[in-house]
Protein backbone atom coordinates (compact mmCIF):
# COMPACT_ATOMS: atom_id res chain seq x y z
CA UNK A 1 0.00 0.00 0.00
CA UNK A 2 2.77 2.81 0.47
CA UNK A 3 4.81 1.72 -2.43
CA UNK A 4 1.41 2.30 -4.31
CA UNK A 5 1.00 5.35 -2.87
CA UNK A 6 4.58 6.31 -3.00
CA UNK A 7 4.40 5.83 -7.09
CA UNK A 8 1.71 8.06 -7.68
CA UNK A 9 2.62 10.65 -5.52
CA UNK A 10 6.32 10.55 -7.29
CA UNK A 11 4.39 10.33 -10.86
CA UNK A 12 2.01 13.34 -9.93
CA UNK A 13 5.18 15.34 -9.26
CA UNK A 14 6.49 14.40 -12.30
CA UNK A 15 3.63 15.32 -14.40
CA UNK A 16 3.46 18.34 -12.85
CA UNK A 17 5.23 20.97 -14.84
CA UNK A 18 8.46 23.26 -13.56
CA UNK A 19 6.98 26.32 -12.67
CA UNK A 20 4.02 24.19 -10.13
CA UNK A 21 6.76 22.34 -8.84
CA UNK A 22 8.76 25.74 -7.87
CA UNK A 23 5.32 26.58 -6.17
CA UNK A 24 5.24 23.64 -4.38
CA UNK A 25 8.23 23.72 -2.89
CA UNK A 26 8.17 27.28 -1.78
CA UNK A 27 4.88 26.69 -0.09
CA UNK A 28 6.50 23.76 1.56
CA UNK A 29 9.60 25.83 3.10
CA UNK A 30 7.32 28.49 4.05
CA UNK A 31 5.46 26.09 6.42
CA UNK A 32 8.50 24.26 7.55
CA UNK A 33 10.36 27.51 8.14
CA UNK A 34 6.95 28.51 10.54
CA UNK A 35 6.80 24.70 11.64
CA UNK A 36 10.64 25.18 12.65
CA UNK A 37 10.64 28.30 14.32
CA UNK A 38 7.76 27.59 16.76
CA UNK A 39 8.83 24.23 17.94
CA UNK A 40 12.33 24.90 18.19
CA UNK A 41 12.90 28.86 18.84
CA UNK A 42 12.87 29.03 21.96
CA UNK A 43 15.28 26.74 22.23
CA UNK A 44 17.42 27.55 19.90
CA UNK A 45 17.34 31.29 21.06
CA UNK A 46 18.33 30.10 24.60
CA UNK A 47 21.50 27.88 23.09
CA UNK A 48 22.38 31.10 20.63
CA UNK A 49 22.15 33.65 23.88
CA UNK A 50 25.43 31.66 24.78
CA UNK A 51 29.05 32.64 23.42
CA UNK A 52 31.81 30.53 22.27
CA UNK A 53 34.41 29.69 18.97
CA UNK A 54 31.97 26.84 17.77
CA UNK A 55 28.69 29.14 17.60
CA UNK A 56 31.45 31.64 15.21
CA UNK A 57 32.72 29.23 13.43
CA UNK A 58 29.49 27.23 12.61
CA UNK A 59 27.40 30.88 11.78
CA UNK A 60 30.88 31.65 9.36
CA UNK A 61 30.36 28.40 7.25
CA UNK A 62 26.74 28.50 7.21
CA UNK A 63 27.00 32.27 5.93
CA UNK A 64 29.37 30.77 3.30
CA UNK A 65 27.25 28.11 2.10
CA UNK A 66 24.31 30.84 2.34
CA UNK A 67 26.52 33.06 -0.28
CA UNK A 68 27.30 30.03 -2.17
CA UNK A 69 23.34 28.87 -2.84
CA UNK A 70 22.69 32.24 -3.92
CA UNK A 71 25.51 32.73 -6.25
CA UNK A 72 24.25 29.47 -7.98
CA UNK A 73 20.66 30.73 -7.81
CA UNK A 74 21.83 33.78 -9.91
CA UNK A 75 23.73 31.72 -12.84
CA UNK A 76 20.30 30.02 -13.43
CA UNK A 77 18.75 31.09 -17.03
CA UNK A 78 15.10 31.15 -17.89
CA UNK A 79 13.83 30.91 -21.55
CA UNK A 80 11.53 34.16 -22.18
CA UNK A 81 8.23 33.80 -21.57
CA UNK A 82 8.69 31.68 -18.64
CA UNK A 83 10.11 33.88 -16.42
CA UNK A 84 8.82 35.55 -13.40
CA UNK A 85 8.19 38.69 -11.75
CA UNK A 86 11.80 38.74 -10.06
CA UNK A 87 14.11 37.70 -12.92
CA UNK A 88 14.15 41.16 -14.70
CA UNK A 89 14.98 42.91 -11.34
CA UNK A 90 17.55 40.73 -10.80
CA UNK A 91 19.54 41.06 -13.99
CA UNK A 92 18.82 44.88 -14.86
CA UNK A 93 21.92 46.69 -14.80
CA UNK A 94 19.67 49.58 -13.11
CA UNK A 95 19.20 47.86 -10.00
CA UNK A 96 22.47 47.00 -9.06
CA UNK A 97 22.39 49.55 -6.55
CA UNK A 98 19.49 48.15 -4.73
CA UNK A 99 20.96 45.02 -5.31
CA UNK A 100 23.84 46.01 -3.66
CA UNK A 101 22.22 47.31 -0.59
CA UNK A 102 20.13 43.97 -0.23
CA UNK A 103 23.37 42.53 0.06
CA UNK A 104 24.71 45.33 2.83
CA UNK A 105 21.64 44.69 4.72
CA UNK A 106 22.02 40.95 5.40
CA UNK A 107 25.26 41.57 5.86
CA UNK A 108 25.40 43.63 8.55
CA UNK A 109 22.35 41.82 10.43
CA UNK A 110 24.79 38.61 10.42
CA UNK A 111 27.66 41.17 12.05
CA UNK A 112 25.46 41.76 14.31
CA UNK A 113 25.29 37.87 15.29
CA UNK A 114 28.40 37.63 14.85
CA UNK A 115 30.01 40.27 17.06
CA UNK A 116 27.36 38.82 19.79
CA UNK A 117 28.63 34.97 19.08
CA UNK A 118 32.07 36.54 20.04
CA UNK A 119 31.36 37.86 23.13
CA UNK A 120 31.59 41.34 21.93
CA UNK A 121 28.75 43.45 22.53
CA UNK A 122 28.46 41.70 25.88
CA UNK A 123 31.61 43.13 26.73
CA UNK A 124 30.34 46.55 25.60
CA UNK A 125 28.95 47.84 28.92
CA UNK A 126 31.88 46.82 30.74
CA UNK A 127 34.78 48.42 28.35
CA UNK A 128 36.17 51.51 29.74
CA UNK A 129 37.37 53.66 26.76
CA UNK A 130 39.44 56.04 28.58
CA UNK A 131 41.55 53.10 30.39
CA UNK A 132 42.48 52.11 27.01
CA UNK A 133 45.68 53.46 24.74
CA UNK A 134 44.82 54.72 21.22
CA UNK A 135 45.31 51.87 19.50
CA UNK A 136 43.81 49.27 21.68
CA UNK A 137 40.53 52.11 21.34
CA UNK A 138 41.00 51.79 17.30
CA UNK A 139 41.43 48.19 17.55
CA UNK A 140 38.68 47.26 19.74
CA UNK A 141 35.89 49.74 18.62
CA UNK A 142 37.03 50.20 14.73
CA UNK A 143 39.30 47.11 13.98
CA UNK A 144 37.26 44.12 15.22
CA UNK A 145 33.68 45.21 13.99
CA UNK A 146 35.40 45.98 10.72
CA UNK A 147 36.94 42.80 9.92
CA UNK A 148 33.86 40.80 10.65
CA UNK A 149 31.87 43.11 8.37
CA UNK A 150 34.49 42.72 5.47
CA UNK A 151 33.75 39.30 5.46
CA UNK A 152 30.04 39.62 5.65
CA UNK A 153 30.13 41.97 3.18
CA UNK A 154 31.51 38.85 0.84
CA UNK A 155 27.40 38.44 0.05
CA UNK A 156 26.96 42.36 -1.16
CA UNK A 157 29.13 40.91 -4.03
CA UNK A 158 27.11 37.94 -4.67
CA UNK A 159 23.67 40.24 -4.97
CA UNK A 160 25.34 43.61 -6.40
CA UNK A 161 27.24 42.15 -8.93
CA UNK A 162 26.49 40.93 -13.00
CA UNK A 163 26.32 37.56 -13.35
CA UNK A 164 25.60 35.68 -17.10
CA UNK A 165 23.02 33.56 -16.58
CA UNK A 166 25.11 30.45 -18.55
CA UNK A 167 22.86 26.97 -16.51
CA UNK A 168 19.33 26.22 -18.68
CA UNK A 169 16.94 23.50 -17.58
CA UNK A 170 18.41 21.04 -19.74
CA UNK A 171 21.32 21.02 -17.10
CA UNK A 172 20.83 17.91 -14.77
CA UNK A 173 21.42 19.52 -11.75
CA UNK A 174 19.01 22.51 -12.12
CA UNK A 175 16.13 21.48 -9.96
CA UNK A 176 18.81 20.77 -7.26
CA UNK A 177 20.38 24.13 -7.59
CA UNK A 178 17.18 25.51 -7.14
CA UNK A 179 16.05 23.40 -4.17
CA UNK A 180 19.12 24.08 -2.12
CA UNK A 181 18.80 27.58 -2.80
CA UNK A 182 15.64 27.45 -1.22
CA UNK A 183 17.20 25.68 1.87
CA UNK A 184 19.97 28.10 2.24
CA UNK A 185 17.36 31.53 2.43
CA UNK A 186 15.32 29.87 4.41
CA UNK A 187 17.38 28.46 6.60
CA UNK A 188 19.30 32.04 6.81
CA UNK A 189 16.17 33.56 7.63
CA UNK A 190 15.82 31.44 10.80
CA UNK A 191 19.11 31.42 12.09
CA UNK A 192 19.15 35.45 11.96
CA UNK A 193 15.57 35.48 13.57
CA UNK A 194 16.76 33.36 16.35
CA UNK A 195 20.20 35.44 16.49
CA UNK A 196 18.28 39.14 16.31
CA UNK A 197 15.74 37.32 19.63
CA UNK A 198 19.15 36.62 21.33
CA UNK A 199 20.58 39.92 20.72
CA UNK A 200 17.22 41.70 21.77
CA UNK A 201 17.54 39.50 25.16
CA UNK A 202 20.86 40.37 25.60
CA UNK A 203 20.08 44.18 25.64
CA UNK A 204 17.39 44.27 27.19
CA UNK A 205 17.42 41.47 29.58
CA UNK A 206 14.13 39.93 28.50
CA UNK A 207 11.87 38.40 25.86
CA UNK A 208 11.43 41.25 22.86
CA UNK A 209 7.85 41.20 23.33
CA UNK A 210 4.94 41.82 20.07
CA UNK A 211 7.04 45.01 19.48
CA UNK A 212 10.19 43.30 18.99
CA UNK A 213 8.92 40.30 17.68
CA UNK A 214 7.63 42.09 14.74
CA UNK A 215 10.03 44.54 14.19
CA UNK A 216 12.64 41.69 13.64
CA UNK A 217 10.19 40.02 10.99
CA UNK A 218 10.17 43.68 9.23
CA UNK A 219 14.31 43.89 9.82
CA UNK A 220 14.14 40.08 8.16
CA UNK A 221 11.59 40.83 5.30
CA UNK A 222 13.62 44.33 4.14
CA UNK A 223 16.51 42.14 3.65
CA UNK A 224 15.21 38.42 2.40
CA UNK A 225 12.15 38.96 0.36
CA UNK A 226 14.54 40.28 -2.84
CA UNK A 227 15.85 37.05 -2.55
CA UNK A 228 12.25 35.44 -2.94
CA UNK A 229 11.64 37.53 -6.14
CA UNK A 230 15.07 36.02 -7.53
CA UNK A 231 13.25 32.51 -6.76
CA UNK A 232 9.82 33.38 -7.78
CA UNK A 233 11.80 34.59 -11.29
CA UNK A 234 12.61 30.92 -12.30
CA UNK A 235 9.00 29.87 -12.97
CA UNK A 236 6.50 31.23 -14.98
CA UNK A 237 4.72 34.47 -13.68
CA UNK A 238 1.53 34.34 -12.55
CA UNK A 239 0.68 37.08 -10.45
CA UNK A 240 -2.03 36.11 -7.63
CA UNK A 241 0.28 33.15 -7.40
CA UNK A 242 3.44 35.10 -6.85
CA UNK A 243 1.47 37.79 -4.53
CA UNK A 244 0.28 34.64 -2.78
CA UNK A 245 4.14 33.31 -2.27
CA UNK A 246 5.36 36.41 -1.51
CA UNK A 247 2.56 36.57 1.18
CA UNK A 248 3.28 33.22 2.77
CA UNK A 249 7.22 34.13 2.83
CA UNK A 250 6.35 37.48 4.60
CA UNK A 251 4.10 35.19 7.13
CA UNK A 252 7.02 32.75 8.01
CA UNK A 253 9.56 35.30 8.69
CA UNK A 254 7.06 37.63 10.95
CA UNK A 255 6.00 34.50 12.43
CA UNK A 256 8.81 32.85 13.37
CA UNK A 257 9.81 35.71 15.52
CA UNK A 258 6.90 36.53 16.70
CA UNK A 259 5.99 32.74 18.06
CA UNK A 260 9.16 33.61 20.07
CA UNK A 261 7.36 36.46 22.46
């Protein structure tokens, strides 16, 4: 009886053609990212609001892999007349700018975890700058946030730059491209929600409340739903269905931090 079922599910799939199949699986990492977040924030907020080399270390490769996925997302080519809303906005010369600050903005919200993972804004309140020479000053309060934002800002490169869209369809490997793409954002989104809630307890000593919680969804949609538009641009455009993906997306990032109040 499941290998029955198990065949026609896998030939439904197959029938179904690219652009549905996109749909599908966006739908599915929207609920999965909401899923995720509400079973396992709180927890994962509470082992984040702790420092140490591992936490770095683990958020750097992640971050990498993160830039990776979307630098293969952005080689992908779609024939005309099957592309969506986001594909245009994501290869126009005129929005490399705004590409660019995409890019800045995700970058600097992953400083952010970053210089917490390292201890560093908890050592904030304690520093005394006048007990410290010039160049300790420079290298503590200049230096050390700078480096860490030079490497973050490895992903402004990845969304500002021109890319030639060179990988078709026909390439074996597409769909799987595409699929960890989806992974990576998603996955990005919830590790930075759960970073931002540990940050937020760290300053202010407590949960961030319906305030916090959605202002952190807003800090999380500014920078991740151009990348949804640069997934939504592989299929075909349809536009309730793309308003309704953009809609779910927006719901699983607000969500997410807002189960965590």
């Amino acid at each position: 009886m499941v290998a029955h079922w198990k065949a026609i599910i896998i030939m439904t799939i197959n029938e179904m053609d690219w652009t549905k199949r996109l749909w599908g699986g966006l739908l599915v990492a929207d609920v999965v990212t909401l899923v995720v977040g509400g079973i396992w924030g709180r927890g994962m907020v509470g082992v984040l609001g702790e420092t140490g080399r591992g936490y770095v270390v683990g958020g750097i490769v992640i971050y990498l892999l993160f830039c990776v996925g979307v630098y293969g997302l952005r080689k992908l080519d779609v024939k005309d007349g099957e592309r969506g809303w986001g594909y245009s906005w994501w290869v126009s010369e005129a929005t490399k700018s705004w590409r660019a600050v995409v890019g800045v903005w995700i970058a600097v919200l992953f400083v952010v975890a970053l210089l917490h993972q390292v201890g560093y804004l908890a050592s904030l309140p304690i520093v005394d700058a006048r007990t410290l020479g010039e160049g300790e000053a420079v290298a503590y309060f200049v230096m050390a946030p700078g480096a860490w934002l030079a490497l973050a800002l490895i992903f402004a490169l990845v969304t500002g730059s021109q890319f030639e869209m060179t990988v078709g369809r026909d390439w074996r490997w597409y769909g799987l491209v595409v699929g960890l793409g989806v992974v990576v954002v998603n996955g990005m989104a919830l590790l930075l929600g759960w970073e931002l809630a540990a940050v937020w307890q760290l300053v202010s000593g407590e949960g961030w409340g319906v305030v916090g919680g959605v202002v952190g969804g807003l800090l999380l949609l500014v920078g991740f739903m151009p990348l949804r538009w640069l997934l939504l641009g592989l299929g075909r455009a349809e536009g309730r269905v793309e308003v309704g993906l953009m809609m779910s997306f927006g719901i699983a990032l607000i969500g997410l931090c807002v189960v965590l109040i």
